[in-house]
N, C-alpha and C. Protein backbone atom coordinates (compact mmCIF):
# COMPACT_ATOMS: atom_id res chain seq x y z
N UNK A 1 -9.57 5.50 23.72
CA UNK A 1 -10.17 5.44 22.40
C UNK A 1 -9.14 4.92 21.41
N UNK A 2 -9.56 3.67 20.88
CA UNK A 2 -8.71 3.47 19.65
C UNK A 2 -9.16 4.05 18.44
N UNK A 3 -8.34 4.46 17.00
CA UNK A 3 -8.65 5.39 16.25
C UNK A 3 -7.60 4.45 15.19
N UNK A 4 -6.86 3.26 15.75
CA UNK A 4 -6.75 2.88 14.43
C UNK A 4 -7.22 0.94 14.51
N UNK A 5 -8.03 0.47 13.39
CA UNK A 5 -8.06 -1.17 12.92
C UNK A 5 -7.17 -2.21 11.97
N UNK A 6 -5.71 -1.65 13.09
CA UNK A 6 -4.69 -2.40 12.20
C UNK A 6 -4.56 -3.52 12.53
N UNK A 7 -4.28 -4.37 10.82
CA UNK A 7 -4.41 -5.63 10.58
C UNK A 7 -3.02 -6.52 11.07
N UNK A 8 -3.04 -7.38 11.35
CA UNK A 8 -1.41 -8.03 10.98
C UNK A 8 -1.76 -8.24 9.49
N UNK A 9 -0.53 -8.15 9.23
CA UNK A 9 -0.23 -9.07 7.54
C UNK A 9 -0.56 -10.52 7.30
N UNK A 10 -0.67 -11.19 8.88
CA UNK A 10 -0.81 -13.04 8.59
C UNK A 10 -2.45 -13.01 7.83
N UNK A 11 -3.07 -12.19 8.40
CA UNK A 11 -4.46 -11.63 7.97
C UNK A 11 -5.38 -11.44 7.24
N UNK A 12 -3.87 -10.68 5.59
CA UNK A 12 -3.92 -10.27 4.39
C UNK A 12 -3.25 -11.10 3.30
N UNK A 13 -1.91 -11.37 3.81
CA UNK A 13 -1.24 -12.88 2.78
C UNK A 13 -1.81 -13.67 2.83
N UNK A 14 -2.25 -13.99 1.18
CA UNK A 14 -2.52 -15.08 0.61
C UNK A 14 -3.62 -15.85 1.26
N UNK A 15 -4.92 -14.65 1.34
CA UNK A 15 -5.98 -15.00 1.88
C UNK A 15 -6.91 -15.29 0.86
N UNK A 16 -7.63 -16.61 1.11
CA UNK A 16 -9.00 -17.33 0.10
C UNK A 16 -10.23 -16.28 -0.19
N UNK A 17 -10.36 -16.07 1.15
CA UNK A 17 -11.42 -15.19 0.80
C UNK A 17 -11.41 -13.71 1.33
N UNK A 18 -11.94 -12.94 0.43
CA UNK A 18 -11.32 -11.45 0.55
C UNK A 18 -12.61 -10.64 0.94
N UNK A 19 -12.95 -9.89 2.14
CA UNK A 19 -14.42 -9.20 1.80
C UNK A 19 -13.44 -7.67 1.39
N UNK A 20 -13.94 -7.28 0.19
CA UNK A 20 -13.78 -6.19 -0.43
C UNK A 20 -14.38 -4.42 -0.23
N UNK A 21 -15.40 -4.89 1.11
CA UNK A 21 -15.71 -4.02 1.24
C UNK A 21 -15.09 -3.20 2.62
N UNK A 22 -14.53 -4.24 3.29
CA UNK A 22 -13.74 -3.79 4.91
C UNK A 22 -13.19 -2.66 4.31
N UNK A 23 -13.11 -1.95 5.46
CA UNK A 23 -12.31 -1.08 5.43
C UNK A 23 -11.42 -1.04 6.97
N UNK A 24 -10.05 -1.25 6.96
CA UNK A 24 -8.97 -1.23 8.19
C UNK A 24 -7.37 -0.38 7.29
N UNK A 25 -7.15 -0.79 8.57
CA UNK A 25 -5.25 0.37 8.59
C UNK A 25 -4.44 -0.54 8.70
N UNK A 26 -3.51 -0.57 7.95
CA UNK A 26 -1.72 -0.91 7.92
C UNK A 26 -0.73 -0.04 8.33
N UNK A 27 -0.18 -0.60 8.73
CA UNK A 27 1.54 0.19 8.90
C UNK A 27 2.14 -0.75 9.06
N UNK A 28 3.71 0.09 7.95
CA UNK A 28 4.86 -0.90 7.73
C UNK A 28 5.74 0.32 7.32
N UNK A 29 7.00 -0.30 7.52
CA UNK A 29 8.16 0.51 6.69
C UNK A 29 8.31 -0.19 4.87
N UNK A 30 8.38 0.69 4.20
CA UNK A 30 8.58 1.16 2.79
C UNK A 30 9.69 0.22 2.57
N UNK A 31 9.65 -1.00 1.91
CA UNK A 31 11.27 -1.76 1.78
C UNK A 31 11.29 -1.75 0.56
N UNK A 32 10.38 -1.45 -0.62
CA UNK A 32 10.79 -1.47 -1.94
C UNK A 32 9.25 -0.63 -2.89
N UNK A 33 9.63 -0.15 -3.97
CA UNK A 33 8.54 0.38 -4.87
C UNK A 33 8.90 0.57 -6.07
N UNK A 34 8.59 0.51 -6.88
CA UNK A 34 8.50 0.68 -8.30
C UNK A 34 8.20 2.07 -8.59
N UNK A 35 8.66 2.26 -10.37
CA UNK A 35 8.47 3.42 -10.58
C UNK A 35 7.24 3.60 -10.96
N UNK A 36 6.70 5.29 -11.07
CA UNK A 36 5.33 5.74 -11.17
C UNK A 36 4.96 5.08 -12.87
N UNK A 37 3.63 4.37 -12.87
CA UNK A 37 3.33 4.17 -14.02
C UNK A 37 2.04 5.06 -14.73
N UNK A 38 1.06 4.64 -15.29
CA UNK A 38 0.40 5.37 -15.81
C UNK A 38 -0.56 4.31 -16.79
N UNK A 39 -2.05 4.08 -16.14
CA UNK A 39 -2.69 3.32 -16.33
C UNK A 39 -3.81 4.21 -17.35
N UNK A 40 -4.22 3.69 -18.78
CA UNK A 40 -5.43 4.71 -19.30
C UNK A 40 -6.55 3.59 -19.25
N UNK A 41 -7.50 4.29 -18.58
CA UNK A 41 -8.86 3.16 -19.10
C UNK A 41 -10.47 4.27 -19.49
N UNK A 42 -10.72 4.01 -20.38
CA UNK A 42 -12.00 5.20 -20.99
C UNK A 42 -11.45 6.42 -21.28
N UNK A 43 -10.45 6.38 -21.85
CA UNK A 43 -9.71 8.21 -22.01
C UNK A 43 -9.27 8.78 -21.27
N UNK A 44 -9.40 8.24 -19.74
CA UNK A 44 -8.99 8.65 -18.31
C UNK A 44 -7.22 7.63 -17.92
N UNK A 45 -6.21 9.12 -17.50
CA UNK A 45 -5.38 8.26 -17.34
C UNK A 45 -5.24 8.38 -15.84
N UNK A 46 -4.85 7.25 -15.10
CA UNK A 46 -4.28 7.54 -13.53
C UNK A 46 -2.54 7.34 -13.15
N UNK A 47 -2.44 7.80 -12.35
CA UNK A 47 -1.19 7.44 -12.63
C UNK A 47 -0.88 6.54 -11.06
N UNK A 48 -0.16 5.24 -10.58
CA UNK A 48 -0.04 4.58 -10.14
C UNK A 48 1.26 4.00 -9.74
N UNK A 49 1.75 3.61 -8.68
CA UNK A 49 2.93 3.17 -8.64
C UNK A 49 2.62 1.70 -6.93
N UNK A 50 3.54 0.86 -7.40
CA UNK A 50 3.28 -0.51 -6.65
C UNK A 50 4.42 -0.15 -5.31
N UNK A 51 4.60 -0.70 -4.05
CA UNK A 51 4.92 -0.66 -2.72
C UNK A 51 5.04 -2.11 -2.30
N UNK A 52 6.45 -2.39 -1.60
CA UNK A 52 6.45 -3.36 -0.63
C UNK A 52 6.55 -2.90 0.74
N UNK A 53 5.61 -2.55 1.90
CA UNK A 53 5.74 -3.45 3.34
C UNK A 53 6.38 -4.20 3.88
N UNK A 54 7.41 -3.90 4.77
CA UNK A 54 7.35 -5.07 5.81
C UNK A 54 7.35 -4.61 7.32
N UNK A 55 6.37 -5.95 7.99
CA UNK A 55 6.20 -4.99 9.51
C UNK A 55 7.47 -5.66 10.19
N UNK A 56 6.99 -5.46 11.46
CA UNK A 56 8.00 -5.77 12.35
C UNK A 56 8.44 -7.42 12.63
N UNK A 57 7.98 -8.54 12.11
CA UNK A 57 8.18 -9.83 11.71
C UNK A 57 8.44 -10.00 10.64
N UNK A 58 8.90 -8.95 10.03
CA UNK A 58 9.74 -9.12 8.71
C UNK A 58 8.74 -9.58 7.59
N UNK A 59 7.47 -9.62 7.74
CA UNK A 59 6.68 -10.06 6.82
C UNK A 59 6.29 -8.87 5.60
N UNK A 60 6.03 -9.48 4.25
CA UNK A 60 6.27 -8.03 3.55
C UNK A 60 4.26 -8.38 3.27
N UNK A 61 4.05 -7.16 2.03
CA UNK A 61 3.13 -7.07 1.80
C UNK A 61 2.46 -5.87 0.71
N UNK A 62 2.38 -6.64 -0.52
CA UNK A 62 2.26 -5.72 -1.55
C UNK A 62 1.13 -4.55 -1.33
N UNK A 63 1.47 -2.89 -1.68
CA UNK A 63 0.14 -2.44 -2.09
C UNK A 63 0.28 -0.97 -3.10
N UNK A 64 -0.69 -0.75 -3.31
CA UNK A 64 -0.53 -0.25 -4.83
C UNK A 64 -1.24 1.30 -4.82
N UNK A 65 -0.63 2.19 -5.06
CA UNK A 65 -0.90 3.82 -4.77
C UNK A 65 -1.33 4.33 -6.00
N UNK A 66 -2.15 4.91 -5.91
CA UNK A 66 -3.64 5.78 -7.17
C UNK A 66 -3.35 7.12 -6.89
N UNK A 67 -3.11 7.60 -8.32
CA UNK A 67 -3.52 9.49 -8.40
C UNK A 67 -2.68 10.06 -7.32
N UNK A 68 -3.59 10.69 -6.70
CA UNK A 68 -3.00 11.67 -5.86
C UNK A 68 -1.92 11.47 -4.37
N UNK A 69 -2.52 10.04 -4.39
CA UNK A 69 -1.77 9.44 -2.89
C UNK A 69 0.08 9.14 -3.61
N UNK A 70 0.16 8.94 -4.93
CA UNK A 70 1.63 8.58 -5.64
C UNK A 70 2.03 10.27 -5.62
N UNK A 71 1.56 11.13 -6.07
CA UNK A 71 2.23 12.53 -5.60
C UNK A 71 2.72 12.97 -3.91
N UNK A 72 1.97 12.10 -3.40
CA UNK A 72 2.64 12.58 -1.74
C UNK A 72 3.27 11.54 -1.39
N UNK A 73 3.65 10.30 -1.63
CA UNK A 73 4.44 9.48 -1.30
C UNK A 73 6.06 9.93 -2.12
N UNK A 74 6.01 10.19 -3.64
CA UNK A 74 6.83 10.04 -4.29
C UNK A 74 8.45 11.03 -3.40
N UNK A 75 7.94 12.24 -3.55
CA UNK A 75 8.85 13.15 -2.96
C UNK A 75 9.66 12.32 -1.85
N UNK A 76 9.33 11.87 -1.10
CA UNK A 76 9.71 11.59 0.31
C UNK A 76 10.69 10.07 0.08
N UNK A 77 10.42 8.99 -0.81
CA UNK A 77 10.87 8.63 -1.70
C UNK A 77 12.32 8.71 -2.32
N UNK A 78 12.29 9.98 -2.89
CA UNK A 78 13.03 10.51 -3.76
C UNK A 78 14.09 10.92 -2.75
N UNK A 79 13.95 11.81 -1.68
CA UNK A 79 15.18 12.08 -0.50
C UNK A 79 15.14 11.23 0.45
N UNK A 80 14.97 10.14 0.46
CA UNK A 80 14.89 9.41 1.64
C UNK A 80 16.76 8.85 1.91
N UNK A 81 17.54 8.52 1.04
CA UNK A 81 19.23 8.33 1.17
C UNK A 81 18.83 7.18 1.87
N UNK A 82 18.10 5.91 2.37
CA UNK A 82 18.29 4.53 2.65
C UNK A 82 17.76 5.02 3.89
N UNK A 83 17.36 5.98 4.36
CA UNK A 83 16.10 6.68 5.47
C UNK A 83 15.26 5.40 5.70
N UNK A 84 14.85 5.37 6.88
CA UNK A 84 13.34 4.58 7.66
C UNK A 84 12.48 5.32 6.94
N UNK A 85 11.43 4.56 6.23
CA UNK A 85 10.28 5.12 6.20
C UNK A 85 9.19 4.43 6.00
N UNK A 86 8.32 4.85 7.29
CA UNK A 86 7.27 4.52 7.80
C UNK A 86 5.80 4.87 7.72
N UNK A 87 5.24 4.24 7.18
CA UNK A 87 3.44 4.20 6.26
C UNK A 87 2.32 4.07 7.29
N UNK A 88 1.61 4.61 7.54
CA UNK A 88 0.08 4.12 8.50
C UNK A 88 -1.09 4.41 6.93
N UNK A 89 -1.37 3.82 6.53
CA UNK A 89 -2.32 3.68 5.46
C UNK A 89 -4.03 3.52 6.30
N UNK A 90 -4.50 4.21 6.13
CA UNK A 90 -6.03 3.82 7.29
C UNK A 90 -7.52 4.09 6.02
N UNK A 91 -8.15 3.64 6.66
CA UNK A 91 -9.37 3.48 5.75
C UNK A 91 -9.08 2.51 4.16
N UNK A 92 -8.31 1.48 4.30
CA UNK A 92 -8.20 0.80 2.84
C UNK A 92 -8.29 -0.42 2.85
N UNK A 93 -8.74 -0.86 1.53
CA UNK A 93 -9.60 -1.79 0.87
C UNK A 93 -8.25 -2.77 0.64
N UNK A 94 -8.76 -4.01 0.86
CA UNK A 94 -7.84 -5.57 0.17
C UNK A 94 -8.54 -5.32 -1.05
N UNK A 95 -7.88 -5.99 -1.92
CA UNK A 95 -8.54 -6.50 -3.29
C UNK A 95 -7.97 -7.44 -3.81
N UNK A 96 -8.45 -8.90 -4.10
CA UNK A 96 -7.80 -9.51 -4.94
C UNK A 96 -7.21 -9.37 -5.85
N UNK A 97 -6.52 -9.95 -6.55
CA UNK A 97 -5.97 -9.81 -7.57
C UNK A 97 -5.62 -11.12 -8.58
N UNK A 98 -6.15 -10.97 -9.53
CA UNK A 98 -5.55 -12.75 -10.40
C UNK A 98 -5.74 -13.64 -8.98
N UNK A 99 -6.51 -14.36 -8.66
CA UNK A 99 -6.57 -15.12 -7.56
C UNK A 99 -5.76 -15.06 -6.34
């Protein structure tokens, strides 16, 4: 039984057309992230922070953490001392962005 629909990255970079509704899994090690920001839209704020990927062909691959998923990434993050760390992201959406 397979239990995960992981993508390569050749897959996801700088693809024309995006179906927005797939849903598949990534994994990569954590090579860079930004700090937590804090997006308000309708009086509602989220708070958000951006991620670089790269798999094992060295290919990277932006993606971008909402609410509650930036509280369980952050910690780990924070003590990692130049640590491996390794992401399986499953059930998530591509989305374009600015073309």
């Amino acid at each position: 039984m397979n239990i995960f629909d992981l993508r390569p990255y050749d897959q996801l970079i700088n693809k024309v057309d995006v179906n927005e509704t797939e849903l598949f899994d990534v994994i990569g090690e954590i090579v860079g992230f930004s700090e937590v920001h804090t997006h308000k839209q309708g009086g509602i704020s989220r708070k958000f922070m951006d991620i670089e990927l790269e798999d094992d062909e060295r290919k990277k691959l932006s993606a971008t953490f909402w609410g509650e998923f930036v509280d369980e990434i952050v910690p780990h993050l924070l003590i990692s001392n130049s640590q491996l760390i390794i992401i399986v992201m499953q059930l998530i959406k591509a989305h374009k962005f600015q073309d």
